[in-house]
PDB file of N, CA and C in Angstrom:
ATOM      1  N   UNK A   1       0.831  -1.187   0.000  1.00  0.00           N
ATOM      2  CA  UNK A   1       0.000   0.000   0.000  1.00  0.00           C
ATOM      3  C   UNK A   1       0.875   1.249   0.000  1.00  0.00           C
ATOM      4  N   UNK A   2       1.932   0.930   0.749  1.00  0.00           N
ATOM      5  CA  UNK A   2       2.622   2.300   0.689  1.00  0.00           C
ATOM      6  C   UNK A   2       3.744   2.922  -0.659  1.00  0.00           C
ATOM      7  N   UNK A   3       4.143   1.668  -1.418  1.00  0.00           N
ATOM      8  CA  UNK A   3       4.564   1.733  -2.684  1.00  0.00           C
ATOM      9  C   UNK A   3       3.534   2.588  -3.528  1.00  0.00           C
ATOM     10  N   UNK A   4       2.120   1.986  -3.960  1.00  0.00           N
ATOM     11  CA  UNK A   4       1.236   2.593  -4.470  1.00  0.00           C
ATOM     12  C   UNK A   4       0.997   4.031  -3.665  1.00  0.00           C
ATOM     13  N   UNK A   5       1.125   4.349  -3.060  1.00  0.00           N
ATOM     14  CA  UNK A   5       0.940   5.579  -2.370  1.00  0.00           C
ATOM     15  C   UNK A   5       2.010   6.502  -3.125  1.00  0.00           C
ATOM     16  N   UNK A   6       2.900   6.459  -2.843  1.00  0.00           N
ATOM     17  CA  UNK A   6       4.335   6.681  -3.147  1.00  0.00           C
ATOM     18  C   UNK A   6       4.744   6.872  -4.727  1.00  0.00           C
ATOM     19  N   UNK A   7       4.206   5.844  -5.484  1.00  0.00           N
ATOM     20  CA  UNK A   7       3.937   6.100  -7.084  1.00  0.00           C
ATOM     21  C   UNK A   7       2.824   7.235  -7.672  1.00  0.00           C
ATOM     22  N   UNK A   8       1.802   7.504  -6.544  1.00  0.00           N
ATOM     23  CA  UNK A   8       0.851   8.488  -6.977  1.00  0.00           C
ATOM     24  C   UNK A   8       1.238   9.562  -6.527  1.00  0.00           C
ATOM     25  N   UNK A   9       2.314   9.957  -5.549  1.00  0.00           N
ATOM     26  CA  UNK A   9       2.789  11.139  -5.708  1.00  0.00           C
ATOM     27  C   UNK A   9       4.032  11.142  -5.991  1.00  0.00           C
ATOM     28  N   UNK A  10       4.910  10.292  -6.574  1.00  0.00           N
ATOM     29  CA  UNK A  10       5.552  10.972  -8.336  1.00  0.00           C
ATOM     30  C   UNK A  10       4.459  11.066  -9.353  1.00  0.00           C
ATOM     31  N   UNK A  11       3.441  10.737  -9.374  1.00  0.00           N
ATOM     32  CA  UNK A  11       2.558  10.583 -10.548  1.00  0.00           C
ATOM     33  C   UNK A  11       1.948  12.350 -10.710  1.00  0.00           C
ATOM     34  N   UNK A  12       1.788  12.464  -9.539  1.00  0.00           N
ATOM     35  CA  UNK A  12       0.374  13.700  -9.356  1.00  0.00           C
ATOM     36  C   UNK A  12       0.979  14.941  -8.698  1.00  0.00           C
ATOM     37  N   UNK A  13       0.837  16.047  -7.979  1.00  0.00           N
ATOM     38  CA  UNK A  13       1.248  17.169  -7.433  1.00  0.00           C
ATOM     39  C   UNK A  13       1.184  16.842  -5.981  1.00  0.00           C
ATOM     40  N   UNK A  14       0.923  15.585  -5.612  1.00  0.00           N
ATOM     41  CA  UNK A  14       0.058  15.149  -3.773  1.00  0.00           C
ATOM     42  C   UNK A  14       1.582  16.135  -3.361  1.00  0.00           C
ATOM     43  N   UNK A  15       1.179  16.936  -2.243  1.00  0.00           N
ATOM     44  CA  UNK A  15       2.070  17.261  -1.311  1.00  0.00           C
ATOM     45  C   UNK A  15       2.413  15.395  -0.189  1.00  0.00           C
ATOM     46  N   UNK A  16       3.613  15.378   0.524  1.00  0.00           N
ATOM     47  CA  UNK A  16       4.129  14.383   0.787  1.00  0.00           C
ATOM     48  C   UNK A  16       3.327  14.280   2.050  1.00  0.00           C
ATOM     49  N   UNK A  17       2.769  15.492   2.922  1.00  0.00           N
ATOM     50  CA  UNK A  17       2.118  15.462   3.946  1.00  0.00           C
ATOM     51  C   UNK A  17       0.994  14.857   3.875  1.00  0.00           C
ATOM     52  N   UNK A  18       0.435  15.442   2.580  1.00  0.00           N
ATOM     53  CA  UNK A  18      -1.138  14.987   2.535  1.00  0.00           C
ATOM     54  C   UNK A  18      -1.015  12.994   2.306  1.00  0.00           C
ATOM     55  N   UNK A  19       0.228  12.761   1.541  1.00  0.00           N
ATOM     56  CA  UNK A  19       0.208  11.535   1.247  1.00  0.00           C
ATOM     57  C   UNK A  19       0.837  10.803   2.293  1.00  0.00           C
ATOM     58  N   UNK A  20       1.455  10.965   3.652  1.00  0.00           N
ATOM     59  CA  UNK A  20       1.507  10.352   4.461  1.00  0.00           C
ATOM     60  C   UNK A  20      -0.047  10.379   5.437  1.00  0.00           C
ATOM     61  N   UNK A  21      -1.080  11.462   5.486  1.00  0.00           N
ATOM     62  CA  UNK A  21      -2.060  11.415   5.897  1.00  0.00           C
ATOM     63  C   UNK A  21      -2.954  10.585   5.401  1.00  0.00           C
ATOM     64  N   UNK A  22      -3.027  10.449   3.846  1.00  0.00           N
ATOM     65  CA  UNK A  22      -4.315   9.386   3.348  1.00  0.00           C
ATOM     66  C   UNK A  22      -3.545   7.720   3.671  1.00  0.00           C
ATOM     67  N   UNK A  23      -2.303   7.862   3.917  1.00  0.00           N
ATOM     68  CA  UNK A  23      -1.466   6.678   4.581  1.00  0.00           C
ATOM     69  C   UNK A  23      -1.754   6.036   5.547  1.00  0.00           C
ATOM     70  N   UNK A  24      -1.854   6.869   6.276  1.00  0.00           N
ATOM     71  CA  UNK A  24      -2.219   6.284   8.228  1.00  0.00           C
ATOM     72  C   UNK A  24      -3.517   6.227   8.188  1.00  0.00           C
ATOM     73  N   UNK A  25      -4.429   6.942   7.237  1.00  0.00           N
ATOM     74  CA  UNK A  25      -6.078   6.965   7.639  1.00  0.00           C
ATOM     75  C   UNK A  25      -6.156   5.685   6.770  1.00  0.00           C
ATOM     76  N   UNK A  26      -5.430   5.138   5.775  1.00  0.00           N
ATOM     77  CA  UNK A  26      -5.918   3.691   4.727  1.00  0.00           C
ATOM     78  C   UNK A  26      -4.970   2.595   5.719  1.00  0.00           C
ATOM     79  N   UNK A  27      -4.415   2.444   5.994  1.00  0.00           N
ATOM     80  CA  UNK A  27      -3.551   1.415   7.391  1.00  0.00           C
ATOM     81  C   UNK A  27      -4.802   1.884   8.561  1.00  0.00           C
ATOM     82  N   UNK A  28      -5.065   2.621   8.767  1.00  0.00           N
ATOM     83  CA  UNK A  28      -6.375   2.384  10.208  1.00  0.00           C
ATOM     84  C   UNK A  28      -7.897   1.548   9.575  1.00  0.00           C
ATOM     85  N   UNK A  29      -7.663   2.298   8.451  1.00  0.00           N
ATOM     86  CA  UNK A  29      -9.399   1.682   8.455  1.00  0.00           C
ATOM     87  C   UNK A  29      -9.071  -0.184   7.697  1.00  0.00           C
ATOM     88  N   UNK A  30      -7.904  -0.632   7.157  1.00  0.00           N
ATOM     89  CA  UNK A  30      -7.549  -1.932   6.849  1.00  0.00           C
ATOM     90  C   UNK A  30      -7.271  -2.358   8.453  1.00  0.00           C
ATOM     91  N   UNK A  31      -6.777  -2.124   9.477  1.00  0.00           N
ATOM     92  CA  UNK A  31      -6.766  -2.846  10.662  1.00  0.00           C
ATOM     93  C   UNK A  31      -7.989  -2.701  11.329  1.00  0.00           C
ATOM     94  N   UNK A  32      -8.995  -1.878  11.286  1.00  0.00           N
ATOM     95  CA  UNK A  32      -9.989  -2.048  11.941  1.00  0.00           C
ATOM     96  C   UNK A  32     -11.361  -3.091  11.210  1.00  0.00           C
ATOM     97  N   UNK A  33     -11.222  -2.786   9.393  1.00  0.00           N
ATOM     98  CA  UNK A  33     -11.438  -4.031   8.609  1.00  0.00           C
ATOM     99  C   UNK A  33     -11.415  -5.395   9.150  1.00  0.00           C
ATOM    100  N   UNK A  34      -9.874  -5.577   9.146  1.00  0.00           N
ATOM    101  CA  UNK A  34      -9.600  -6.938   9.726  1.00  0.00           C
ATOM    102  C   UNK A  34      -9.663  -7.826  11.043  1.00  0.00           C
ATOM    103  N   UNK A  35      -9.872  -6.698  11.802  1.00  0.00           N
ATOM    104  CA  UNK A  35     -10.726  -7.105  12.913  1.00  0.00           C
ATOM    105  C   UNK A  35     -11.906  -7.552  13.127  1.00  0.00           C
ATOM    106  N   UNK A  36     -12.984  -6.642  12.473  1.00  0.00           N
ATOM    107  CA  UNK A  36     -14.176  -6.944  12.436  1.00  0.00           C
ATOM    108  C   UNK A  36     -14.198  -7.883  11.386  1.00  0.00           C
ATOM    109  N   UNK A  37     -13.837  -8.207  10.249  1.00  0.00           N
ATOM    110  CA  UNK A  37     -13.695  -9.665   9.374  1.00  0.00           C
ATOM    111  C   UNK A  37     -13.424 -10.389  10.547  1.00  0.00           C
ATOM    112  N   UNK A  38     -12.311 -10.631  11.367  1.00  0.00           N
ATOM    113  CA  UNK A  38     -11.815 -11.885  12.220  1.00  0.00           C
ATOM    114  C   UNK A  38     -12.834 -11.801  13.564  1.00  0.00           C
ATOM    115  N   UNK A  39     -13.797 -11.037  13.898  1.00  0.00           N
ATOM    116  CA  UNK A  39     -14.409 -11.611  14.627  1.00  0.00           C
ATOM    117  C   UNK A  39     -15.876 -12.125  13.965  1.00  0.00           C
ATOM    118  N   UNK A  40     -16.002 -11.827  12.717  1.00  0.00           N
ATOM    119  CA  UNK A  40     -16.571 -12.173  12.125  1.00  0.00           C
ATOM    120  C   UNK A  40     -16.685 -13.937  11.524  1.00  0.00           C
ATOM    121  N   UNK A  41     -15.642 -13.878  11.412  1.00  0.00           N
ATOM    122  CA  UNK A  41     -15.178 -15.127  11.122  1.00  0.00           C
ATOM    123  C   UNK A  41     -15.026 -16.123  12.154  1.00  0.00           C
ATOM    124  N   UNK A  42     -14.559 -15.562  13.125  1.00  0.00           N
ATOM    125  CA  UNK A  42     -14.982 -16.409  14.621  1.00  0.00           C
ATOM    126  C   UNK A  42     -16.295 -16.790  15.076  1.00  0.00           C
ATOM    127  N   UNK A  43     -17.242 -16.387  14.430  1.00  0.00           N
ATOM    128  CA  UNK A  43     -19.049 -16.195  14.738  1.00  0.00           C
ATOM    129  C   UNK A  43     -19.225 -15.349  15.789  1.00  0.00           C
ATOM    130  N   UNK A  44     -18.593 -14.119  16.253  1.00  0.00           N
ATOM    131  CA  UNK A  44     -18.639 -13.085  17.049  1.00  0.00           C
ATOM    132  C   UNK A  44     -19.411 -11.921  15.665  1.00  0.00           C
ATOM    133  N   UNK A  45     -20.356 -11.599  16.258  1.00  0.00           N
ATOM    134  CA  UNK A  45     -21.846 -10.568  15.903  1.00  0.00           C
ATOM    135  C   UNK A  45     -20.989  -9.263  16.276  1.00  0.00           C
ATOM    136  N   UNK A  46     -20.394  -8.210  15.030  1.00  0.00           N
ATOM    137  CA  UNK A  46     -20.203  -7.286  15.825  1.00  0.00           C
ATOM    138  C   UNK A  46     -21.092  -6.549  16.246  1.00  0.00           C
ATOM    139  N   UNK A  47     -22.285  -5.852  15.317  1.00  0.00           N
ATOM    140  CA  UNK A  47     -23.531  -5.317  15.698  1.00  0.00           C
ATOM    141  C   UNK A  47     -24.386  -6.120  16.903  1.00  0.00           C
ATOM    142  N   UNK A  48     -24.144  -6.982  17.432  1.00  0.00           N
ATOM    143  CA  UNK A  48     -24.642  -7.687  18.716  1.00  0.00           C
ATOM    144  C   UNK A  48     -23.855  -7.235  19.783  1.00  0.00           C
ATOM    145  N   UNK A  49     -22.418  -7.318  19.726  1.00  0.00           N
ATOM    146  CA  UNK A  49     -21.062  -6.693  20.903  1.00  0.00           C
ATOM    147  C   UNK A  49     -21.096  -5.035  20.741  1.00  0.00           C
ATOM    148  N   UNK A  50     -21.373  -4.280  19.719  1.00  0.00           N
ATOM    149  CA  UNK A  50     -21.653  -2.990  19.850  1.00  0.00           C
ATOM    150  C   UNK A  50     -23.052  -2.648  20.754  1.00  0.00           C
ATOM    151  N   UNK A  51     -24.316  -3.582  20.423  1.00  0.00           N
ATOM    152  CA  UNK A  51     -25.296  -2.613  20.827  1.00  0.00           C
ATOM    153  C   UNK A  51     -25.350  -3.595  22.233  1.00  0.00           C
ATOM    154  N   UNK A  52     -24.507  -4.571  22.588  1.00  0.00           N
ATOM    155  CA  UNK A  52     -24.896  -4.971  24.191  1.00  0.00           C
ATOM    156  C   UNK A  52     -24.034  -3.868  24.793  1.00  0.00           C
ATOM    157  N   UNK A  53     -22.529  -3.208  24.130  1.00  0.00           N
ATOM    158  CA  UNK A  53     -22.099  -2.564  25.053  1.00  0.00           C
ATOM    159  C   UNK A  53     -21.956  -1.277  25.064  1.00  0.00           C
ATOM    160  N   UNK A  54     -23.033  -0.669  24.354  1.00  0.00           N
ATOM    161  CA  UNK A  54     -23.079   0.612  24.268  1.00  0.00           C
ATOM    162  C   UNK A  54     -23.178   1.715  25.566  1.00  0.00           C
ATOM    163  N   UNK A  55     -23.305   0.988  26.468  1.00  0.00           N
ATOM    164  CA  UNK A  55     -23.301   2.108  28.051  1.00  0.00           C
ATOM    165  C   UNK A  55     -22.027   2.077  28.303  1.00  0.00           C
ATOM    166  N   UNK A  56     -21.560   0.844  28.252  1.00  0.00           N
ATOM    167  CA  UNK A  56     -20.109   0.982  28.671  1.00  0.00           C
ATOM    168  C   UNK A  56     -19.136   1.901  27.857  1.00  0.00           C
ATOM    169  N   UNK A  57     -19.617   2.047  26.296  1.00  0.00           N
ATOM    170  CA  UNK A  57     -18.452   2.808  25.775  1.00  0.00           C
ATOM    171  C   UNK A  57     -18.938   4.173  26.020  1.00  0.00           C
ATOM    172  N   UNK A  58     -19.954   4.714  26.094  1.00  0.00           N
ATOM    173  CA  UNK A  58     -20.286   5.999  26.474  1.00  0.00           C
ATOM    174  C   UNK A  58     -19.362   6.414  27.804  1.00  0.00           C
ATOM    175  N   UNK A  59     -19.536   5.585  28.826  1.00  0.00           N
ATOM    176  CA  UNK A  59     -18.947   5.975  29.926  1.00  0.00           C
ATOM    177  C   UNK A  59     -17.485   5.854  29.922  1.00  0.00           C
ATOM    178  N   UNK A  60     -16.823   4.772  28.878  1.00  0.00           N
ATOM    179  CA  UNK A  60     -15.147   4.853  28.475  1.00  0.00           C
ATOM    180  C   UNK A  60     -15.113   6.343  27.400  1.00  0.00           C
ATOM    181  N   UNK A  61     -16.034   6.755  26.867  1.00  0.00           N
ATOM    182  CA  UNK A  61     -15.827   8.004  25.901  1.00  0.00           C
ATOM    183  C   UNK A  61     -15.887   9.329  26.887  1.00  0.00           C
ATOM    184  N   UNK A  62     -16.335   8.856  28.018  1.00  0.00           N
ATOM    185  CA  UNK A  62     -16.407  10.619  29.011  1.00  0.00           C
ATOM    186  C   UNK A  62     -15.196  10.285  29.926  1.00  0.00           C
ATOM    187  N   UNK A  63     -14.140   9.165  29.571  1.00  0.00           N
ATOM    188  CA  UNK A  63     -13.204   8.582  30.560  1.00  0.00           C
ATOM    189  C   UNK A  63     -11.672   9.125  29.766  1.00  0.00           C
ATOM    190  N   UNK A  64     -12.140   8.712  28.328  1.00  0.00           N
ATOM    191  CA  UNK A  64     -10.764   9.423  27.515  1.00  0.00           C
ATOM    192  C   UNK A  64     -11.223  10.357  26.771  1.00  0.00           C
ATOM    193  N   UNK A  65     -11.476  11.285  26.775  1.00  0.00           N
ATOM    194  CA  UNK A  65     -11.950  12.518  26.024  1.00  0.00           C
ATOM    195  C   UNK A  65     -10.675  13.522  25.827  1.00  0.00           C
ATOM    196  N   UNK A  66      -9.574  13.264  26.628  1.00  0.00           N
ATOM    197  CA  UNK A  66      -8.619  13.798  26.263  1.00  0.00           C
ATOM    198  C   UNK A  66      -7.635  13.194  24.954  1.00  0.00           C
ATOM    199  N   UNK A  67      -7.806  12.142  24.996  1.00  0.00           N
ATOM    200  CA  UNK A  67      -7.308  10.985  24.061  1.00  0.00           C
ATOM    201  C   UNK A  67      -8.074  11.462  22.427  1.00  0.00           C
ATOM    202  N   UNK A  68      -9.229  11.927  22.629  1.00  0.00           N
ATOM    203  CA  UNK A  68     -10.043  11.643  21.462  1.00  0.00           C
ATOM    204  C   UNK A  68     -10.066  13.208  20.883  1.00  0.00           C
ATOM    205  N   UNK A  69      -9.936  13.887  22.133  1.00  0.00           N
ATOM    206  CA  UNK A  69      -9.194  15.707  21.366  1.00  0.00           C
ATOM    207  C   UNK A  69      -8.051  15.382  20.621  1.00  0.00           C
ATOM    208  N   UNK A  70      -7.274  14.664  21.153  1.00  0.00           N
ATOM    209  CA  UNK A  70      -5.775  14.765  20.483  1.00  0.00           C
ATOM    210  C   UNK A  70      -5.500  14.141  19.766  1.00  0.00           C
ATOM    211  N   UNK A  71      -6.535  12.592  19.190  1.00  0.00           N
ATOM    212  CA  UNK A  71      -6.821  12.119  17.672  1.00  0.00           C
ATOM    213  C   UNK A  71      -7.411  13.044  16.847  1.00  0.00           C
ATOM    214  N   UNK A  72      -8.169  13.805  17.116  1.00  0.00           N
ATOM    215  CA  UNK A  72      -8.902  15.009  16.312  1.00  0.00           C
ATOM    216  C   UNK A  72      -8.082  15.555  15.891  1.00  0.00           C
ATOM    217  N   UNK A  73      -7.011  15.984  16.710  1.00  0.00           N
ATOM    218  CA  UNK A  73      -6.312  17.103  16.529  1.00  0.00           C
ATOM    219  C   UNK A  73      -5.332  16.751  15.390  1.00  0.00           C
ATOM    220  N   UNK A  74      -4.770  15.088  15.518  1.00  0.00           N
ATOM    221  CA  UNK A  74      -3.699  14.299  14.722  1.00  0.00           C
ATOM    222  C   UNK A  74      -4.183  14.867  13.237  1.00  0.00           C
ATOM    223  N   UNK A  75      -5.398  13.959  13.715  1.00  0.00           N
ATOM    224  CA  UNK A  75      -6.253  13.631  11.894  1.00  0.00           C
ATOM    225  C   UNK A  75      -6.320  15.642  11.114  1.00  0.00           C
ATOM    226  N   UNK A  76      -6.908  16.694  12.147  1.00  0.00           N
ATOM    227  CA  UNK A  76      -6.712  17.943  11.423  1.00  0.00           C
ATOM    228  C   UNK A  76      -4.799  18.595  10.933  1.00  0.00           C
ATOM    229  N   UNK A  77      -4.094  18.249  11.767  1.00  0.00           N
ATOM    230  CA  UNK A  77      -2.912  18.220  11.508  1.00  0.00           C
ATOM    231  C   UNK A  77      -2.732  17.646  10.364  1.00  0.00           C
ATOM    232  N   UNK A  78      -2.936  16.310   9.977  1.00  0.00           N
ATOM    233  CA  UNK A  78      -2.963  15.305   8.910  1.00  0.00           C
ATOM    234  C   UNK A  78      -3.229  15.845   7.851  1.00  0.00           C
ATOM    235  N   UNK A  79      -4.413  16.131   7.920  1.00  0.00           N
ATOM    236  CA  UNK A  79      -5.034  16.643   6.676  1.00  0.00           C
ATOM    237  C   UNK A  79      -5.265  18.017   6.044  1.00  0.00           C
ATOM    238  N   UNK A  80      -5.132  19.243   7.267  1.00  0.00           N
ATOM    239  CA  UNK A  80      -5.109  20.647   6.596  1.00  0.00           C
ATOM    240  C   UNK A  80      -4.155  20.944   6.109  1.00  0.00           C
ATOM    241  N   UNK A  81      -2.548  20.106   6.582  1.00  0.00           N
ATOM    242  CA  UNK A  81      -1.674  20.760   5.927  1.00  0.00           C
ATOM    243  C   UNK A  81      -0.866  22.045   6.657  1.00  0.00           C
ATOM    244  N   UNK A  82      -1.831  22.584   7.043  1.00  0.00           N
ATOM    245  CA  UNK A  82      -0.776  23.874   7.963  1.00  0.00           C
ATOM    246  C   UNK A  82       0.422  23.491   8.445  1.00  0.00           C
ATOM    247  N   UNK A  83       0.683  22.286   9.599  1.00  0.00           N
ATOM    248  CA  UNK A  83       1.841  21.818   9.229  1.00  0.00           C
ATOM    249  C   UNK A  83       2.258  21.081   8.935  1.00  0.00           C
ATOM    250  N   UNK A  84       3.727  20.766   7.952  1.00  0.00           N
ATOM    251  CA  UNK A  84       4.097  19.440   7.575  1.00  0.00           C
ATOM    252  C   UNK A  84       5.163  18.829   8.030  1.00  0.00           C
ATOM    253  N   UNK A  85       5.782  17.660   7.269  1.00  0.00           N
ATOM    254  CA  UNK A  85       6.913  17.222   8.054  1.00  0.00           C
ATOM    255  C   UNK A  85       7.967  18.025   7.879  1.00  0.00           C
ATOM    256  N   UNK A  86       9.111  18.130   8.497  1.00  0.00           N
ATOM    257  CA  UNK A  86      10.440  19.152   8.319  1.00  0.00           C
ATOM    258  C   UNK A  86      10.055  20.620   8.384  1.00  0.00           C
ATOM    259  N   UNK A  87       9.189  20.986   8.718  1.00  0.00           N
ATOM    260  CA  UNK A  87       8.667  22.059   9.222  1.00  0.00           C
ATOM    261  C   UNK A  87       9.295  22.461  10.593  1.00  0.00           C
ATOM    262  N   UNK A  88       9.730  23.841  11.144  1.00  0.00           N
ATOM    263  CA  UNK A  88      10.246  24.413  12.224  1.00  0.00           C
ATOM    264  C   UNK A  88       8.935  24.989  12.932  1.00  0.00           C
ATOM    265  N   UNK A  89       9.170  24.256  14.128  1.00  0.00           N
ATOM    266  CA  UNK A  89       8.509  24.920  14.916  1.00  0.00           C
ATOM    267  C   UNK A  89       8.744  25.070  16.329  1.00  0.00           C
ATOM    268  N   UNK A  90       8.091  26.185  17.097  1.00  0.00           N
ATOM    269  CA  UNK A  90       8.437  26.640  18.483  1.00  0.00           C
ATOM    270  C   UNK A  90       6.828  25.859  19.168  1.00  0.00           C
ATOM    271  N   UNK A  91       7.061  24.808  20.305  1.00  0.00           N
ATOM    272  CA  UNK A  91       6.097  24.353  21.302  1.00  0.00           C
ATOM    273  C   UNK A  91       6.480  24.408  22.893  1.00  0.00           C
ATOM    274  N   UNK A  92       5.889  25.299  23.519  1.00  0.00           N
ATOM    275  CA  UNK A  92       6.300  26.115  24.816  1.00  0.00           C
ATOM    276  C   UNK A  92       8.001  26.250  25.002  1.00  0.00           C
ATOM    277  N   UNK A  93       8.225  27.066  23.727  1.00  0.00           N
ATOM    278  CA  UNK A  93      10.005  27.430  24.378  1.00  0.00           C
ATOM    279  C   UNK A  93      10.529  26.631  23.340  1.00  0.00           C
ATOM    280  N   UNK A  94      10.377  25.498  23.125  1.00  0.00           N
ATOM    281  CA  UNK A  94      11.629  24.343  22.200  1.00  0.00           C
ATOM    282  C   UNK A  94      11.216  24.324  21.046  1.00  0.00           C
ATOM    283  N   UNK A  95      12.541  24.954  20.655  1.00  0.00           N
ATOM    284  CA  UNK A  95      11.987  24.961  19.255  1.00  0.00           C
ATOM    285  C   UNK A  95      12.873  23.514  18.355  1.00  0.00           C
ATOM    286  N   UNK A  96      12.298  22.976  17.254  1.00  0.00           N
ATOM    287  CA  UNK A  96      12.317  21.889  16.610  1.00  0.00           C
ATOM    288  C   UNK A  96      11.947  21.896  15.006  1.00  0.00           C
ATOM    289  N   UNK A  97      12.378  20.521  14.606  1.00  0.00           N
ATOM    290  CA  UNK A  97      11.864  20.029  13.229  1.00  0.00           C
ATOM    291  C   UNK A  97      11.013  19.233  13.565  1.00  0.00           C
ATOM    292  N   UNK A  98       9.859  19.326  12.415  1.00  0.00           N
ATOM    293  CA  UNK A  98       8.825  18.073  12.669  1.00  0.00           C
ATOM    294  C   UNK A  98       9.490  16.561  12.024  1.00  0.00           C
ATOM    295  N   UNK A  99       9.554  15.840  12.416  1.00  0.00           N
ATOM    296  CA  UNK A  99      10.267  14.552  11.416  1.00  0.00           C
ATOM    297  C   UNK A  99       9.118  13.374  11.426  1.00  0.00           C
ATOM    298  N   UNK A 100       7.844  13.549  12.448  1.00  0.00           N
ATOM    299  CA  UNK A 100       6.409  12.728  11.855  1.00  0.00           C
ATOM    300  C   UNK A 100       5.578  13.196  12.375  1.00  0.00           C
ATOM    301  N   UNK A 101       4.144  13.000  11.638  1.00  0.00           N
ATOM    302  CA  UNK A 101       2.980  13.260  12.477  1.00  0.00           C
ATOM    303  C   UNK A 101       2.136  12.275  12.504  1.00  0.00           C
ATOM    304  N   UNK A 102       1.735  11.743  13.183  1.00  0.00           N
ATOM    305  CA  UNK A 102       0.610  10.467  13.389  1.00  0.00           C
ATOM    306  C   UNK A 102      -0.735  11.106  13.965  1.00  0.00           C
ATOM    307  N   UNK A 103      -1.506  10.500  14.295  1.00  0.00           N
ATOM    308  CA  UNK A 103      -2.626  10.517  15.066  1.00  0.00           C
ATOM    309  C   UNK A 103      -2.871  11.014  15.909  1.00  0.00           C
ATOM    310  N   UNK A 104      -1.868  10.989  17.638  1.00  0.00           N
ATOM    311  CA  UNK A 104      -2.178  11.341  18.657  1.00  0.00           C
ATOM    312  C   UNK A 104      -0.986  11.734  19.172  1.00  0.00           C
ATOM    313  N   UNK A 105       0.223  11.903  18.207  1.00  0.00           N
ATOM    314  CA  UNK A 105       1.421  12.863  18.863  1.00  0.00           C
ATOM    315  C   UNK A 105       2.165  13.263  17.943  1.00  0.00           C
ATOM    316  N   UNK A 106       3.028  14.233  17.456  1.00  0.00           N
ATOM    317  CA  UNK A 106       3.817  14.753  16.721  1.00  0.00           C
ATOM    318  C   UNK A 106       5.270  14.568  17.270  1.00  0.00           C
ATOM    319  N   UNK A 107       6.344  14.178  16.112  1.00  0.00           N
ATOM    320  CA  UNK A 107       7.814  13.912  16.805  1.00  0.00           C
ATOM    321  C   UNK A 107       8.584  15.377  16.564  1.00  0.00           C
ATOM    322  N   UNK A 108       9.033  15.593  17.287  1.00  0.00           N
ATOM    323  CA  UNK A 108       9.981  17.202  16.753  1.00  0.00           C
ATOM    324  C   UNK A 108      11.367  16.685  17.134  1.00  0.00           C
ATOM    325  N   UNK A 109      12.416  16.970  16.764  1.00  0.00           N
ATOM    326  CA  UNK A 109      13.361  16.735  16.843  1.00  0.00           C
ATOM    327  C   UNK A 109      14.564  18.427  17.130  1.00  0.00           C
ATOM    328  N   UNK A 110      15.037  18.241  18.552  1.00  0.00           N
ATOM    329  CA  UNK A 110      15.833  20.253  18.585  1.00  0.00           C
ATOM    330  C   UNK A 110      16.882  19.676  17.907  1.00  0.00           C
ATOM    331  N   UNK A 111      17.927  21.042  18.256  1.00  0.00           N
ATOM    332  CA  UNK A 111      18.936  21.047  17.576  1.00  0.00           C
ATOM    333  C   UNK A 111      20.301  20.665  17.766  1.00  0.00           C
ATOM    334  N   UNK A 112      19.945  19.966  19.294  1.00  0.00           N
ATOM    335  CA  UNK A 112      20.625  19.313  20.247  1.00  0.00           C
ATOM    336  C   UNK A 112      20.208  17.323  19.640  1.00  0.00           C
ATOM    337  N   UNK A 113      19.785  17.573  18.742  1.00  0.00           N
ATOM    338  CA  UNK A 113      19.046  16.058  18.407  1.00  0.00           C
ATOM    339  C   UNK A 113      18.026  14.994  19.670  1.00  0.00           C
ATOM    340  N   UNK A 114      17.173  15.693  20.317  1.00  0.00           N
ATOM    341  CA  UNK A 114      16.728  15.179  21.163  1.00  0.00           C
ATOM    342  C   UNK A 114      15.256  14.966  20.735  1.00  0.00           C
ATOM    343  N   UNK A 115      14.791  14.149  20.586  1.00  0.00           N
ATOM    344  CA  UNK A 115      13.360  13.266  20.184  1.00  0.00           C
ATOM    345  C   UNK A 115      12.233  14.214  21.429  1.00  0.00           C
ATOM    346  N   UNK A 116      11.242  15.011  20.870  1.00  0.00           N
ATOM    347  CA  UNK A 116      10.078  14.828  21.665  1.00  0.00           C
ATOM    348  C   UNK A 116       8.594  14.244  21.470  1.00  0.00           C
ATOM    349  N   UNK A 117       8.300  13.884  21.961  1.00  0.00           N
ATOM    350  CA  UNK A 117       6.502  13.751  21.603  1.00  0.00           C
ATOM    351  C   UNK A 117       5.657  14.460  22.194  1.00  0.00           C
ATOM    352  N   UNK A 118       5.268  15.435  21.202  1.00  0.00           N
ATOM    353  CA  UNK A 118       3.907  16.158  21.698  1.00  0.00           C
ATOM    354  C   UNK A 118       2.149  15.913  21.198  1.00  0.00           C
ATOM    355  N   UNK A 119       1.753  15.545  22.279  1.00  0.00           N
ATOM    356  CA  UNK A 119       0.316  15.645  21.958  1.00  0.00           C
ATOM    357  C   UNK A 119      -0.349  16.547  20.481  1.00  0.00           C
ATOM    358  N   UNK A 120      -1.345  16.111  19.652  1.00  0.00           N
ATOM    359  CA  UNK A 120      -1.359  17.003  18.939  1.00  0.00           C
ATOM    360  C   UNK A 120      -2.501  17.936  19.290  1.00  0.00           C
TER     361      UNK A 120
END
């Protein structure tokens, strides 16, 4: 998948950001695919395990709500573009290169070569 990714932007104008973003969002929705195929395939009902446990995830969704700002935040990072990878930036004081962005943290790298992870 990531070859074909990779051939469509030598092919097309894709900025490299946007094409590592439709990257991680096509790798999430193929692992969450294959899950629900394999419990499928086990004779596990997912629409039966969703709607028996729907109280419980409500009350795990008011439990990580901080978790689920800062996937929001990944996926708008991801996809608006404002920033990309190798991009400079200042986050309280340290300033850095971006060298990835995922989902739920951004890597910056100072100039001292020291790895951080920030929430996005």
């Amino acid at each position: 998948m990531k070859r074909i990714i990779k051939r469509q932007i030598e092919l097309s104008a894709m900025d490299s950001g946007r094409a590592l973003a439709f990257y991680q969002l096509a790798k999430y929705i193929v692992i969450i695919a294959a899950i629900i195929y394999g419990f499928e395939l086990v004779g596990v009902h997912v629409t039966l395990l969703l709607a028996g446990s729907a109280a419980l995830l409500v009350g795990l969704g008011l439990g990580i709500q901080q978790q689920f700002n800062d996937l929001v935040s990944g996926f708008l990072l991801l996809f608006e573009g404002t920033v990309s990878v190798g991009d400079i930036i200042e986050i309280d004081g340290l300033v850095g290169k971006i060298t990835e962005i995922n989902m739920r943290t951004s890597e910056v790298i100072t100039r001292s070569r020291r790895y951080y992870y920030h929430s996005s």
